[in-house]
PDB file of N, CA and C in Angstrom:
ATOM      1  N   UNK A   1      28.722  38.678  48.552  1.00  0.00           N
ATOM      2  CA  UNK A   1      27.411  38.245  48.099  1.00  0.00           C
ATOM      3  C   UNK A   1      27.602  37.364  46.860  1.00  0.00           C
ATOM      4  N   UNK A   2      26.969  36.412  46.567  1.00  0.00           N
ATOM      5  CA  UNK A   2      26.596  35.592  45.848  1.00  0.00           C
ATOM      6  C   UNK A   2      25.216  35.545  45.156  1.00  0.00           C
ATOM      7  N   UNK A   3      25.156  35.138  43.714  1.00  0.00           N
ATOM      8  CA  UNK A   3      24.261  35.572  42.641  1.00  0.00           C
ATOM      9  C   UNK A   3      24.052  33.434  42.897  1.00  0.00           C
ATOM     10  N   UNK A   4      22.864  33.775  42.889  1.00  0.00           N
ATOM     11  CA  UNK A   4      21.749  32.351  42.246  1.00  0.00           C
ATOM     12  C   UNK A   4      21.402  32.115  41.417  1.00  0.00           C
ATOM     13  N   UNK A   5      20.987  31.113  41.388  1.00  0.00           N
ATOM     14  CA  UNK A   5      20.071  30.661  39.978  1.00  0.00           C
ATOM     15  C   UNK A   5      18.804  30.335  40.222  1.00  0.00           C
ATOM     16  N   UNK A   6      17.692  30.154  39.756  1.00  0.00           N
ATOM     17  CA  UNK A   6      16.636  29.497  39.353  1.00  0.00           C
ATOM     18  C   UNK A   6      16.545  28.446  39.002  1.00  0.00           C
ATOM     19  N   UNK A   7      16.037  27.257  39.451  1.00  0.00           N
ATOM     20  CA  UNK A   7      15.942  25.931  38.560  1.00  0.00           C
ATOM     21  C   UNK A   7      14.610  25.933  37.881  1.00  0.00           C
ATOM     22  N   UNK A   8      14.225  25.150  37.051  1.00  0.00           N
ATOM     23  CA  UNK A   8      13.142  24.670  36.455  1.00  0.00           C
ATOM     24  C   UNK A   8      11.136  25.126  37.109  1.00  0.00           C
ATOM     25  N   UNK A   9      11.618  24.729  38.439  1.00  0.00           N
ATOM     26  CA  UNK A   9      10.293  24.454  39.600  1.00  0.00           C
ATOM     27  C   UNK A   9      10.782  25.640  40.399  1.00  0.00           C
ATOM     28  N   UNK A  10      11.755  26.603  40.149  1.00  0.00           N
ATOM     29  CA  UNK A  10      11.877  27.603  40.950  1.00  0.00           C
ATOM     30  C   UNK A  10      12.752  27.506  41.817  1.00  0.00           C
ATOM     31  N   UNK A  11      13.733  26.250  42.278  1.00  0.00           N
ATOM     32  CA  UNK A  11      14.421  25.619  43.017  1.00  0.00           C
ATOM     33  C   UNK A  11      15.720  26.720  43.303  1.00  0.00           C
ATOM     34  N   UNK A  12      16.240  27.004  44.043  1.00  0.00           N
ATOM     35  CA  UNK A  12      16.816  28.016  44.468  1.00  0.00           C
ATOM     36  C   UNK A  12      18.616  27.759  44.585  1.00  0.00           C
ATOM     37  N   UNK A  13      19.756  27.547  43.659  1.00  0.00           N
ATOM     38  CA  UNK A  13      21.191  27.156  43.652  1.00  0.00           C
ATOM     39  C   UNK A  13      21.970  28.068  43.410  1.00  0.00           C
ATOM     40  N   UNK A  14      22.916  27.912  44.706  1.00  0.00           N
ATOM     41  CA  UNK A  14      24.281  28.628  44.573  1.00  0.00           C
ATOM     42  C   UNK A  14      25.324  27.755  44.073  1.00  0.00           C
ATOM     43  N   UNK A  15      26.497  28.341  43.779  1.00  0.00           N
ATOM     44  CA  UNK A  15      27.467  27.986  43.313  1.00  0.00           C
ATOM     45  C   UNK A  15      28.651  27.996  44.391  1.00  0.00           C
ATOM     46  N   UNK A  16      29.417  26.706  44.875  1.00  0.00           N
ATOM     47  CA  UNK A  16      29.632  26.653  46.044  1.00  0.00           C
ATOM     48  C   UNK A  16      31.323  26.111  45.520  1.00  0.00           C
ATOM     49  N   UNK A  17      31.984  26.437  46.547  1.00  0.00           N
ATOM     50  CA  UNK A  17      33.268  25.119  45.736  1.00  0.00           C
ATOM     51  C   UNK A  17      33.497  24.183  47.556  1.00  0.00           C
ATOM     52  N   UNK A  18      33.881  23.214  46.724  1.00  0.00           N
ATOM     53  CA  UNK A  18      34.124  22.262  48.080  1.00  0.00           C
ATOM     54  C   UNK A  18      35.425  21.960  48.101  1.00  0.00           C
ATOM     55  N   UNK A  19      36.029  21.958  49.016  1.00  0.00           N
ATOM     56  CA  UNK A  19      37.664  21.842  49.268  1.00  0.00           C
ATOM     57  C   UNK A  19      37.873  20.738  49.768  1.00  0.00           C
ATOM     58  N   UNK A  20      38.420  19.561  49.103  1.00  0.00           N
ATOM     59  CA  UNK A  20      39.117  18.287  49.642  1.00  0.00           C
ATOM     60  C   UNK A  20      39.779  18.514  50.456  1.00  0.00           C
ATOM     61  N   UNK A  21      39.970  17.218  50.627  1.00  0.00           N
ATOM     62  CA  UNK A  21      41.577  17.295  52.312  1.00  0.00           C
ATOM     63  C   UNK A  21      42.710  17.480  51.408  1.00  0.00           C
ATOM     64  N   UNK A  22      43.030  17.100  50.121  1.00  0.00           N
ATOM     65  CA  UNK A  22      44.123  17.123  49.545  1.00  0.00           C
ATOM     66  C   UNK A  22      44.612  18.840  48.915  1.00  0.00           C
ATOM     67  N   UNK A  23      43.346  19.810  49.420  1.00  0.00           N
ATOM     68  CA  UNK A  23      43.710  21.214  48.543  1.00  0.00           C
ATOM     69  C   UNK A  23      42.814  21.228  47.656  1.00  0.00           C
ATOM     70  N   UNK A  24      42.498  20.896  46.404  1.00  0.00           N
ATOM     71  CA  UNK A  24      41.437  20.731  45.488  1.00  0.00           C
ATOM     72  C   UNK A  24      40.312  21.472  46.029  1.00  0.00           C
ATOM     73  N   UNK A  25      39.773  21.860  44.968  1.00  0.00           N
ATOM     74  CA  UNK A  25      38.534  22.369  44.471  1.00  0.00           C
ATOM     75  C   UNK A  25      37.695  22.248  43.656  1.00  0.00           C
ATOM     76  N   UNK A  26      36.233  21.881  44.221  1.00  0.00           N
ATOM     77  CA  UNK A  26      35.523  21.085  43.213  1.00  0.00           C
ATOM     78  C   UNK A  26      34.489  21.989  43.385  1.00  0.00           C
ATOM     79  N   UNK A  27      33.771  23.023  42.162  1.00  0.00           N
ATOM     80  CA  UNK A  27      32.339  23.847  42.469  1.00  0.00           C
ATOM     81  C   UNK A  27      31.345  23.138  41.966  1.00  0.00           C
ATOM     82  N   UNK A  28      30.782  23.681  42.471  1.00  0.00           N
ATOM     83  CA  UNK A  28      29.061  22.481  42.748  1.00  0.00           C
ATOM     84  C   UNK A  28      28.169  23.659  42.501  1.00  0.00           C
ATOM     85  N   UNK A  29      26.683  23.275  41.984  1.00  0.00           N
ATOM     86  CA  UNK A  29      25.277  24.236  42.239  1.00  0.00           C
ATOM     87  C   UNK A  29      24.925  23.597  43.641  1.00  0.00           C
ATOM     88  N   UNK A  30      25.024  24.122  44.378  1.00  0.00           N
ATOM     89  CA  UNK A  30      24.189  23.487  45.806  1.00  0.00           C
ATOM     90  C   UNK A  30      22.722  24.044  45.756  1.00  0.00           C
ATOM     91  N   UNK A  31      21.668  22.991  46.391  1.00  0.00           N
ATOM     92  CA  UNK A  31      19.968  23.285  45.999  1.00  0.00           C
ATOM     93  C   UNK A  31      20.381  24.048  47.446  1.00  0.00           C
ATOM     94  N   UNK A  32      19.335  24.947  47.954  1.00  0.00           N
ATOM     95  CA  UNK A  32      19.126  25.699  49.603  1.00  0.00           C
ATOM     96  C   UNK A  32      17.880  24.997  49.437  1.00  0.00           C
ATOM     97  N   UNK A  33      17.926  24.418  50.651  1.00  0.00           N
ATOM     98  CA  UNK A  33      16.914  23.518  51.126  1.00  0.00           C
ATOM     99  C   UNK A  33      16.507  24.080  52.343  1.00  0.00           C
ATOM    100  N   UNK A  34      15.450  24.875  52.244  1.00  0.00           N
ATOM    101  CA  UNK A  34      14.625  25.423  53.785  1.00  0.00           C
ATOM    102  C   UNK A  34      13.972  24.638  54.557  1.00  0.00           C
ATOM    103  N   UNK A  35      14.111  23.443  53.963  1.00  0.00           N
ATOM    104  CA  UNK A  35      13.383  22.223  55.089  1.00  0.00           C
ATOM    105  C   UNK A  35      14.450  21.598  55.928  1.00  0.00           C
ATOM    106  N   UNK A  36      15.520  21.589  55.689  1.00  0.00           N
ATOM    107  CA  UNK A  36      17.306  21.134  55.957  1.00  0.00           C
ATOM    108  C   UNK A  36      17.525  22.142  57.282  1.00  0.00           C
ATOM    109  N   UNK A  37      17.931  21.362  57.722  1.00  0.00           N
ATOM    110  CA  UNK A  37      18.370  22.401  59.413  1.00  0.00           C
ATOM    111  C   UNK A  37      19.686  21.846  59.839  1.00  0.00           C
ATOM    112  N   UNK A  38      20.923  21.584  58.643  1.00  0.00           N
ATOM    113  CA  UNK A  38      21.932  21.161  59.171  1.00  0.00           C
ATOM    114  C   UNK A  38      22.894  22.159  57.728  1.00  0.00           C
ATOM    115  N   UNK A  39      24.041  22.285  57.633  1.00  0.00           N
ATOM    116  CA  UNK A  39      24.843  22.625  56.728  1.00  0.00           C
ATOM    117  C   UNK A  39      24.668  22.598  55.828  1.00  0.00           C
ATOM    118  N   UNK A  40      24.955  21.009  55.423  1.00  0.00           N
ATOM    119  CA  UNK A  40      25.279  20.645  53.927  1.00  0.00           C
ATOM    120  C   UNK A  40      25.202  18.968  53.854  1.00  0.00           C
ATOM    121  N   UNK A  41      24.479  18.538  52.695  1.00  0.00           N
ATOM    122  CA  UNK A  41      24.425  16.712  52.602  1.00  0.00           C
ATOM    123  C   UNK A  41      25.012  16.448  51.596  1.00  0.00           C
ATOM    124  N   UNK A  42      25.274  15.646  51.318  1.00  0.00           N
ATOM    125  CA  UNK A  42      25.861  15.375  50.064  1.00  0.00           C
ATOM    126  C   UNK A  42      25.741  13.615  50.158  1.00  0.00           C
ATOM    127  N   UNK A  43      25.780  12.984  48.760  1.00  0.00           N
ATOM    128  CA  UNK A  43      26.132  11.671  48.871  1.00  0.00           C
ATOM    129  C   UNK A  43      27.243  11.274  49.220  1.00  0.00           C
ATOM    130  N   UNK A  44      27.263  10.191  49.778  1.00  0.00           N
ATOM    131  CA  UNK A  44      28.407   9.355  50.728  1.00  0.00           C
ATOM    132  C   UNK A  44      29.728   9.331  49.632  1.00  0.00           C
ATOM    133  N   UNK A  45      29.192   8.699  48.620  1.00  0.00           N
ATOM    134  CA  UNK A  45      30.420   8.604  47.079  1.00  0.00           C
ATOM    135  C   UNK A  45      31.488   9.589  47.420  1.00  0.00           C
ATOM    136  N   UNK A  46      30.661  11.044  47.357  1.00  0.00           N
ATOM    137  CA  UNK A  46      30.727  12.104  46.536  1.00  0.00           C
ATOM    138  C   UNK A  46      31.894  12.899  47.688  1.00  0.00           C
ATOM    139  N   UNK A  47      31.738  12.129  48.982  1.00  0.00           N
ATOM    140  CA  UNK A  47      32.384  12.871  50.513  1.00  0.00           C
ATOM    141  C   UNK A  47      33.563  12.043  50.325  1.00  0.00           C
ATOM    142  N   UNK A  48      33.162  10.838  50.382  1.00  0.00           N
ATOM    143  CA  UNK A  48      34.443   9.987  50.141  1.00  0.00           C
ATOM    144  C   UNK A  48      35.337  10.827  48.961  1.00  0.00           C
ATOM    145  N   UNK A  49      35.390  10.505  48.107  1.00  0.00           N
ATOM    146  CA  UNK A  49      35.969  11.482  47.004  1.00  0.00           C
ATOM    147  C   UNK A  49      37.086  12.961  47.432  1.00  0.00           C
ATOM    148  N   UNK A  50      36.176  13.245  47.916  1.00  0.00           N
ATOM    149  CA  UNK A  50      36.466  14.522  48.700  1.00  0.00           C
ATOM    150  C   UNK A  50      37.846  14.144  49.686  1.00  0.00           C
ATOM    151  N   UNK A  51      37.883  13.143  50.443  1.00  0.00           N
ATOM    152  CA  UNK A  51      38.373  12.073  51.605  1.00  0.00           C
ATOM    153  C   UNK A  51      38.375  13.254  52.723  1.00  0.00           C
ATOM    154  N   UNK A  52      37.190  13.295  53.109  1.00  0.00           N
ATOM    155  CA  UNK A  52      36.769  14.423  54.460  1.00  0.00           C
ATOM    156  C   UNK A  52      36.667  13.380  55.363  1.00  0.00           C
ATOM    157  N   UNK A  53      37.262  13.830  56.878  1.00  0.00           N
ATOM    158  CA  UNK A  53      36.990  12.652  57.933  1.00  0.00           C
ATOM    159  C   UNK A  53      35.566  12.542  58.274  1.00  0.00           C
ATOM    160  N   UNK A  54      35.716  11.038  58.763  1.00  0.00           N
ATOM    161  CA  UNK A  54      34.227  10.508  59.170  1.00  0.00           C
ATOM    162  C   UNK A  54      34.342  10.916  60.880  1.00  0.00           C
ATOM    163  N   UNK A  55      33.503  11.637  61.187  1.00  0.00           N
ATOM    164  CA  UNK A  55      33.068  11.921  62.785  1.00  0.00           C
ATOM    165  C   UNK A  55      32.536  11.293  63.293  1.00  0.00           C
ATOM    166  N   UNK A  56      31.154  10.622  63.046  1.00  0.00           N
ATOM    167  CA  UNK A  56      30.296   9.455  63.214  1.00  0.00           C
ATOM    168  C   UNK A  56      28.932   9.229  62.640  1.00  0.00           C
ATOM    169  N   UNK A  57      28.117   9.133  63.324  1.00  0.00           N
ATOM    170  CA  UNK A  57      26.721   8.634  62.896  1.00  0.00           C
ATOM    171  C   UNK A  57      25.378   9.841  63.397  1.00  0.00           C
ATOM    172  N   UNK A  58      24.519   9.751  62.720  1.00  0.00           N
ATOM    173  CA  UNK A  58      23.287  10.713  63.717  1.00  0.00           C
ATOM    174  C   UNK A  58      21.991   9.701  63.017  1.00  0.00           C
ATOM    175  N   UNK A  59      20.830  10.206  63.620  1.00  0.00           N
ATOM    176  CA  UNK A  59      19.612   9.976  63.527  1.00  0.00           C
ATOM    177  C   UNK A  59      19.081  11.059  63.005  1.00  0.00           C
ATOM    178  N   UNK A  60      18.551  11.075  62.296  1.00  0.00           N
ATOM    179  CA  UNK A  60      17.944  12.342  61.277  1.00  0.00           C
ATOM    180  C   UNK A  60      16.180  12.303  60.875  1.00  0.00           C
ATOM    181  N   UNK A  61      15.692  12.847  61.090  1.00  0.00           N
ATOM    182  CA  UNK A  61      13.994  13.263  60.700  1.00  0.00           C
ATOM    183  C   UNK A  61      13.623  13.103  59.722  1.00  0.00           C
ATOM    184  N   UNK A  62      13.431  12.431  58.471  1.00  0.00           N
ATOM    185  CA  UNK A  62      13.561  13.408  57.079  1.00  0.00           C
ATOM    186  C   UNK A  62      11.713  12.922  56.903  1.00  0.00           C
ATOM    187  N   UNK A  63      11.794  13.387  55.609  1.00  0.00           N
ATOM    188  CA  UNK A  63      10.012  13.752  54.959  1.00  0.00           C
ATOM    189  C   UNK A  63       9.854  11.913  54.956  1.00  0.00           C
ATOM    190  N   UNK A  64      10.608  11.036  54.909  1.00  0.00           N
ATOM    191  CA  UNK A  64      10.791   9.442  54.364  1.00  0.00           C
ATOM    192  C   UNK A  64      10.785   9.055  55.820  1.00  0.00           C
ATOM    193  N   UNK A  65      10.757   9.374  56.771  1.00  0.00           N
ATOM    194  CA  UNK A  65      10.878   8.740  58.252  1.00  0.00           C
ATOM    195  C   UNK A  65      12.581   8.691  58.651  1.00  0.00           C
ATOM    196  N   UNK A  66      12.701   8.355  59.701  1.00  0.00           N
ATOM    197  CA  UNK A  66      13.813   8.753  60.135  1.00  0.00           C
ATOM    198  C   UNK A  66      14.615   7.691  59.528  1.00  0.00           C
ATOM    199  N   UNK A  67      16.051   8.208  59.484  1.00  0.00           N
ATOM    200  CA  UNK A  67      17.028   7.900  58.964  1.00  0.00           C
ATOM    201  C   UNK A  67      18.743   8.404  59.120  1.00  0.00           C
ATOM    202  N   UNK A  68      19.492   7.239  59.068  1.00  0.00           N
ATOM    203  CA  UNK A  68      20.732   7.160  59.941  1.00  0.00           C
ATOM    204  C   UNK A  68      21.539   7.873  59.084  1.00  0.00           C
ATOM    205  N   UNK A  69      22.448   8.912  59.083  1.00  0.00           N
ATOM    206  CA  UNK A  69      23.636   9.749  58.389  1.00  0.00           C
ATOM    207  C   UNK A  69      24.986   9.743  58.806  1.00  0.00           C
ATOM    208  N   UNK A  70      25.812   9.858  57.811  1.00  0.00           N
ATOM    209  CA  UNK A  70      26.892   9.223  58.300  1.00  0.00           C
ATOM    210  C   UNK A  70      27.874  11.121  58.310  1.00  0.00           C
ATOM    211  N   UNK A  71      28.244  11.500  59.763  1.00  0.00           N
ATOM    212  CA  UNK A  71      28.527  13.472  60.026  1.00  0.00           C
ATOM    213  C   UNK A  71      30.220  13.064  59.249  1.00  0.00           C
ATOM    214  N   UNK A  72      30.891  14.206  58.612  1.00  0.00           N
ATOM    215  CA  UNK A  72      31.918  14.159  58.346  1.00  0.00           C
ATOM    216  C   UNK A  72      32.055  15.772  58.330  1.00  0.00           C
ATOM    217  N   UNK A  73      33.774  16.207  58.493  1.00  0.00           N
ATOM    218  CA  UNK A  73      34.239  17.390  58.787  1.00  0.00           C
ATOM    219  C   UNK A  73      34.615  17.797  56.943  1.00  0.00           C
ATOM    220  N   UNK A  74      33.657  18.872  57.120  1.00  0.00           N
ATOM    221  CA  UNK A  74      33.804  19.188  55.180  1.00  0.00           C
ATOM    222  C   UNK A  74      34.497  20.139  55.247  1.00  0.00           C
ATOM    223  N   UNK A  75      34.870  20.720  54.012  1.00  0.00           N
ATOM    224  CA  UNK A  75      35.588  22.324  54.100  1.00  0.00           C
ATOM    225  C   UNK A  75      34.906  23.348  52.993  1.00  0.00           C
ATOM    226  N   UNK A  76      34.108  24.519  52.899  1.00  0.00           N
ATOM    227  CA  UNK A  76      33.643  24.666  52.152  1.00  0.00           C
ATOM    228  C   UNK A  76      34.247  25.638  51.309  1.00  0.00           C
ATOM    229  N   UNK A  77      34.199  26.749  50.333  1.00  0.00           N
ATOM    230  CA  UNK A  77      34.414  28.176  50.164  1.00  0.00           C
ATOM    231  C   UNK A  77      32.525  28.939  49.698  1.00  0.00           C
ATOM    232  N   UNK A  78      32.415  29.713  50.322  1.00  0.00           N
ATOM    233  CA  UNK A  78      30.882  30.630  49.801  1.00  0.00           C
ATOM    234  C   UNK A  78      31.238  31.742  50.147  1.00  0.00           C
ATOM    235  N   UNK A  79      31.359  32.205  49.127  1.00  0.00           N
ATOM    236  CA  UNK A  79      31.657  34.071  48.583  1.00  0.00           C
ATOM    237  C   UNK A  79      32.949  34.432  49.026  1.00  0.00           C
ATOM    238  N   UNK A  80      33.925  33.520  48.691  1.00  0.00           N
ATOM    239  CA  UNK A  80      35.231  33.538  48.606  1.00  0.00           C
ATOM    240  C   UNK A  80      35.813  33.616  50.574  1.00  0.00           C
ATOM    241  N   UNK A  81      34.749  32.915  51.584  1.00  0.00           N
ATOM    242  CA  UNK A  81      35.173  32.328  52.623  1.00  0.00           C
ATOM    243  C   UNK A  81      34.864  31.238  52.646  1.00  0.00           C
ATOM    244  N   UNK A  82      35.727  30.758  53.722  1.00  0.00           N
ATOM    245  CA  UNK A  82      36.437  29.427  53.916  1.00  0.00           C
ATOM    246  C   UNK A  82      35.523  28.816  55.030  1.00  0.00           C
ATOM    247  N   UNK A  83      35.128  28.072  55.143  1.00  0.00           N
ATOM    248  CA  UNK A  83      33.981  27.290  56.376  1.00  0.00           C
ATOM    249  C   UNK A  83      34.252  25.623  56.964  1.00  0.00           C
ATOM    250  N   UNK A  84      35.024  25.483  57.702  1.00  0.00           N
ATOM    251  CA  UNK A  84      34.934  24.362  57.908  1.00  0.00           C
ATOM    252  C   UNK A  84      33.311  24.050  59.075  1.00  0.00           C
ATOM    253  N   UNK A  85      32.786  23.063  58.141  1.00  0.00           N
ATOM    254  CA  UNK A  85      31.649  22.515  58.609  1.00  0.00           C
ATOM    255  C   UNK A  85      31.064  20.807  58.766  1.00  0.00           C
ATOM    256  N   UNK A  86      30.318  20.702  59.850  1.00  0.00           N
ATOM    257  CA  UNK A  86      29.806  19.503  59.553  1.00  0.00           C
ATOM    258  C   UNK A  86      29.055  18.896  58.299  1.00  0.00           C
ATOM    259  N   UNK A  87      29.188  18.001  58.065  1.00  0.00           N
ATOM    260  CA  UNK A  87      28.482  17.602  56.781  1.00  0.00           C
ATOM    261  C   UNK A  87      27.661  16.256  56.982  1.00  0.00           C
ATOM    262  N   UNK A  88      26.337  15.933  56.581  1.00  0.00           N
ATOM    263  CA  UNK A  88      25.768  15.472  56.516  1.00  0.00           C
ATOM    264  C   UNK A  88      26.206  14.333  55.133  1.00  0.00           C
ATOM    265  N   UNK A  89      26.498  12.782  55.664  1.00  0.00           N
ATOM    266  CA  UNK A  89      26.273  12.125  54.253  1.00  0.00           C
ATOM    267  C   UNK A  89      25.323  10.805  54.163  1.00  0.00           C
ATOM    268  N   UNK A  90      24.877  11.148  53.140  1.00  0.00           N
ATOM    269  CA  UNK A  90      23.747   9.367  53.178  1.00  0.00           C
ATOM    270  C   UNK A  90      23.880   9.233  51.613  1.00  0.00           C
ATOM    271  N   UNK A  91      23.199   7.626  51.208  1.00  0.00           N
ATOM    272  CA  UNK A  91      22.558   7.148  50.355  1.00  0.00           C
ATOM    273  C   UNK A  91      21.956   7.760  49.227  1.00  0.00           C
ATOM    274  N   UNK A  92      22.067   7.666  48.151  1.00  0.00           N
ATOM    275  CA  UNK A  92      21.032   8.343  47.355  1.00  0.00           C
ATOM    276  C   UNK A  92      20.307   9.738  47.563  1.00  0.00           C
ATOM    277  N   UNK A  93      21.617  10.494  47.842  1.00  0.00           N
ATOM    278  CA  UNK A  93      20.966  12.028  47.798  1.00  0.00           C
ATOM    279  C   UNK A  93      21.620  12.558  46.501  1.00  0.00           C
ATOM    280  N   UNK A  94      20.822  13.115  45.768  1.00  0.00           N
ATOM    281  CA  UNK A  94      21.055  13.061  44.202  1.00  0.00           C
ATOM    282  C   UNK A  94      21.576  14.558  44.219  1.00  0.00           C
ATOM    283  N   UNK A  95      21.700  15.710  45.147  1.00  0.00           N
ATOM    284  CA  UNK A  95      21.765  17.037  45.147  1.00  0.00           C
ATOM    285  C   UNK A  95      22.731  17.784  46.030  1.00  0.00           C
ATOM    286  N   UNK A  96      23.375  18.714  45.725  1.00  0.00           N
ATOM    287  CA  UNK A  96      24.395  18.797  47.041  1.00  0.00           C
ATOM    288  C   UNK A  96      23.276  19.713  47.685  1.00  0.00           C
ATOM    289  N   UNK A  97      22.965  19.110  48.797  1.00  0.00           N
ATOM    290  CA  UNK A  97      21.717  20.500  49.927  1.00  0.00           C
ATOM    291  C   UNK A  97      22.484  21.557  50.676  1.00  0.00           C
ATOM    292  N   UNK A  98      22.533  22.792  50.565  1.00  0.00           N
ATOM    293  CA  UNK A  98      22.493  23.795  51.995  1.00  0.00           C
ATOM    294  C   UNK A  98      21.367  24.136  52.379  1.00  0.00           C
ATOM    295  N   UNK A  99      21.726  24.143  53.759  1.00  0.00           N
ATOM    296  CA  UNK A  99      20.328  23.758  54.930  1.00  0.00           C
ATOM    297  C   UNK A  99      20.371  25.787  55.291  1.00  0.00           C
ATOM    298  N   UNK A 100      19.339  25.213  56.197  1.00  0.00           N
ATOM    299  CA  UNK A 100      18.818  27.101  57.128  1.00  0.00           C
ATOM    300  C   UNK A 100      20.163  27.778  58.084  1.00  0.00           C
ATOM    301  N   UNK A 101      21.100  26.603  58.290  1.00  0.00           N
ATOM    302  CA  UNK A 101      22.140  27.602  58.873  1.00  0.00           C
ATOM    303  C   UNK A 101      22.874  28.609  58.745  1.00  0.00           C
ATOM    304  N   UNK A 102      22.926  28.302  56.765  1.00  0.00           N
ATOM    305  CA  UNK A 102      23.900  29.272  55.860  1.00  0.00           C
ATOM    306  C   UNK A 102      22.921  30.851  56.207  1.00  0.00           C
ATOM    307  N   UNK A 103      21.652  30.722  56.873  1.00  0.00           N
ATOM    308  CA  UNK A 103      20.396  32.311  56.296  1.00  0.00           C
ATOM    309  C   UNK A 103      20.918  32.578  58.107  1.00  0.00           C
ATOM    310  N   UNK A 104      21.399  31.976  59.112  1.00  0.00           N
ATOM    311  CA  UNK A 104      21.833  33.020  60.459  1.00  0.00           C
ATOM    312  C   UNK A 104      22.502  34.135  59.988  1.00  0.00           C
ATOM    313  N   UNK A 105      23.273  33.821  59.503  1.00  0.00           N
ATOM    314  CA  UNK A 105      24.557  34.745  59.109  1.00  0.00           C
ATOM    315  C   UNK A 105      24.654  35.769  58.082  1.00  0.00           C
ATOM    316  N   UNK A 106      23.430  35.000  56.916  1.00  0.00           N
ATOM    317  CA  UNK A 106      23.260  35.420  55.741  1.00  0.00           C
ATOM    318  C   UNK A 106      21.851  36.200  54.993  1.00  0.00           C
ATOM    319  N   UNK A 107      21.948  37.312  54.125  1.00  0.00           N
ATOM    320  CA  UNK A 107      20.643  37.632  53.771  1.00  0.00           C
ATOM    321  C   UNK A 107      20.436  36.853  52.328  1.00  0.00           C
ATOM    322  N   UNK A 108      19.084  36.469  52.713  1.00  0.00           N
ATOM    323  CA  UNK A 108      18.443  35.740  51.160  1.00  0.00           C
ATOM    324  C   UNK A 108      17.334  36.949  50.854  1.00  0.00           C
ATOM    325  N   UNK A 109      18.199  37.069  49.395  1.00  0.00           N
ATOM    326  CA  UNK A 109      17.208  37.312  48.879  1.00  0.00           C
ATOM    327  C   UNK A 109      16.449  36.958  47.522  1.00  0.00           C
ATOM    328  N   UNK A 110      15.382  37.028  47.415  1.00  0.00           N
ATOM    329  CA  UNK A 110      14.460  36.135  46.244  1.00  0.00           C
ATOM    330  C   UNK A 110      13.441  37.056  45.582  1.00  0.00           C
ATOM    331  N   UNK A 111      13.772  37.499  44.378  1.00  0.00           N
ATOM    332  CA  UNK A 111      12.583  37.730  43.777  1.00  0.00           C
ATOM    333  C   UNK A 111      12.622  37.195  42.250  1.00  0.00           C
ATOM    334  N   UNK A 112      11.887  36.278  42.269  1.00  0.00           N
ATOM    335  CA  UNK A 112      11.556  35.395  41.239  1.00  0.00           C
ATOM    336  C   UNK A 112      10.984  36.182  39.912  1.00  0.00           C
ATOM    337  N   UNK A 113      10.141  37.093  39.989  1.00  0.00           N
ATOM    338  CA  UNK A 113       9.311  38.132  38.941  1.00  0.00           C
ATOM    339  C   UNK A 113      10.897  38.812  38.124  1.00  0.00           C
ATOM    340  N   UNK A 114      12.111  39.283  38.570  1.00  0.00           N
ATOM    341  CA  UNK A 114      12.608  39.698  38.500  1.00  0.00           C
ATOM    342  C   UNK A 114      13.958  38.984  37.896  1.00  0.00           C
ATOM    343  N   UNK A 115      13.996  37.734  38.285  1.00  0.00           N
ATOM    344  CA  UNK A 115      14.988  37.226  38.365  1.00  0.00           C
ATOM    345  C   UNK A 115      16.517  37.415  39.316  1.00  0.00           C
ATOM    346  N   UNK A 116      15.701  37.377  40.333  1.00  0.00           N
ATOM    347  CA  UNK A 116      17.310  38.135  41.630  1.00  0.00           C
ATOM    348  C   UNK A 116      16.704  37.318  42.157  1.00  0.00           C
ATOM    349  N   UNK A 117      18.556  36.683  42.779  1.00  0.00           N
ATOM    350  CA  UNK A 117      18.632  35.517  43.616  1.00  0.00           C
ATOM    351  C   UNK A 117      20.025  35.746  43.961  1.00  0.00           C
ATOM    352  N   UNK A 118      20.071  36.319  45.435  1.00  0.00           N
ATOM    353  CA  UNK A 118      21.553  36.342  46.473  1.00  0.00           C
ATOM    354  C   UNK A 118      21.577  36.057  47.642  1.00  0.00           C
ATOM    355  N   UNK A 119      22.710  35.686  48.037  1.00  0.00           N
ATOM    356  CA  UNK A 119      22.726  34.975  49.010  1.00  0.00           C
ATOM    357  C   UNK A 119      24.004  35.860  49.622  1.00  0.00           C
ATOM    358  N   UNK A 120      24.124  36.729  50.759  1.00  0.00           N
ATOM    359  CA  UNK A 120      25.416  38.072  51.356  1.00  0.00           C
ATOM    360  C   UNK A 120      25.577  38.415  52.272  1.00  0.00           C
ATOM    361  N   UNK A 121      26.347  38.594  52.935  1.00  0.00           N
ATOM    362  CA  UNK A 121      26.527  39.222  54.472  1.00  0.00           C
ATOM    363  C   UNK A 121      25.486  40.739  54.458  1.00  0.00           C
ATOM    364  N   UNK A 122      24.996  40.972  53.540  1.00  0.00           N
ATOM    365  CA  UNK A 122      24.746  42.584  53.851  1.00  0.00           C
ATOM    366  C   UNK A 122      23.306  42.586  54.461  1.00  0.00           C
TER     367      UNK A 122
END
């Protein structure tokens, strides 16, 4: 299990590390984005960097009208496992997103009054 944070507007971030192709480890606050129905987005820069392979292209829905993403094979770590996953990359995404796939597997839980925010197999 994994402990969250709170942002500002209530915004909901884990602490994630992302694993380059080279070994490296880079931890990130990732936002959980319940509107997101894919893994993980990240900016294009930020994947490159990373040097994760490019898979190809998709067509994507978003709140802005649809829009083209460029899929790459990421590697993640969350709660000290290892995930190789698709990754979502575009343009000007200012936030690293995890989408609704990470909550199949996983219990969220949220109570804001309280300040508890986890994210756990249990």
């Amino acid at each position: 299990m994994i402990e969250g944070s709170f942002g500002s507007k209530g915004e909901l971030y884990f602490e994630i590390d992302l694993i380059a192709d080279d070994g490296s480890i880079i931890t990130v606050n990732a936002l959980l984005d319940t509107g997101f129905t894919d893994w993980l987005a990240m900016d294009i820069q930020d994947i490159e960097s990373l040097e994760w392979s490019l898979e190809g292209e998709e067509k994507k829905q978003t709140a802005r009208g649809e829009a083209v993403f460029f899929r790459y094979a990421g590697c993640v770590m969350i709660d000290n496992q290892e995930f190789a996953i698709p990754v979502l990359g575009g343009e000007a995404i200012t936030e690293v997103l995890i989408g609704l796939p990470w909550l199949e597997t996983r219990r969220l839980v949220v109570d804001r009054k309280v300040g508890l925010l986890t994210l756990g197999e249990e």
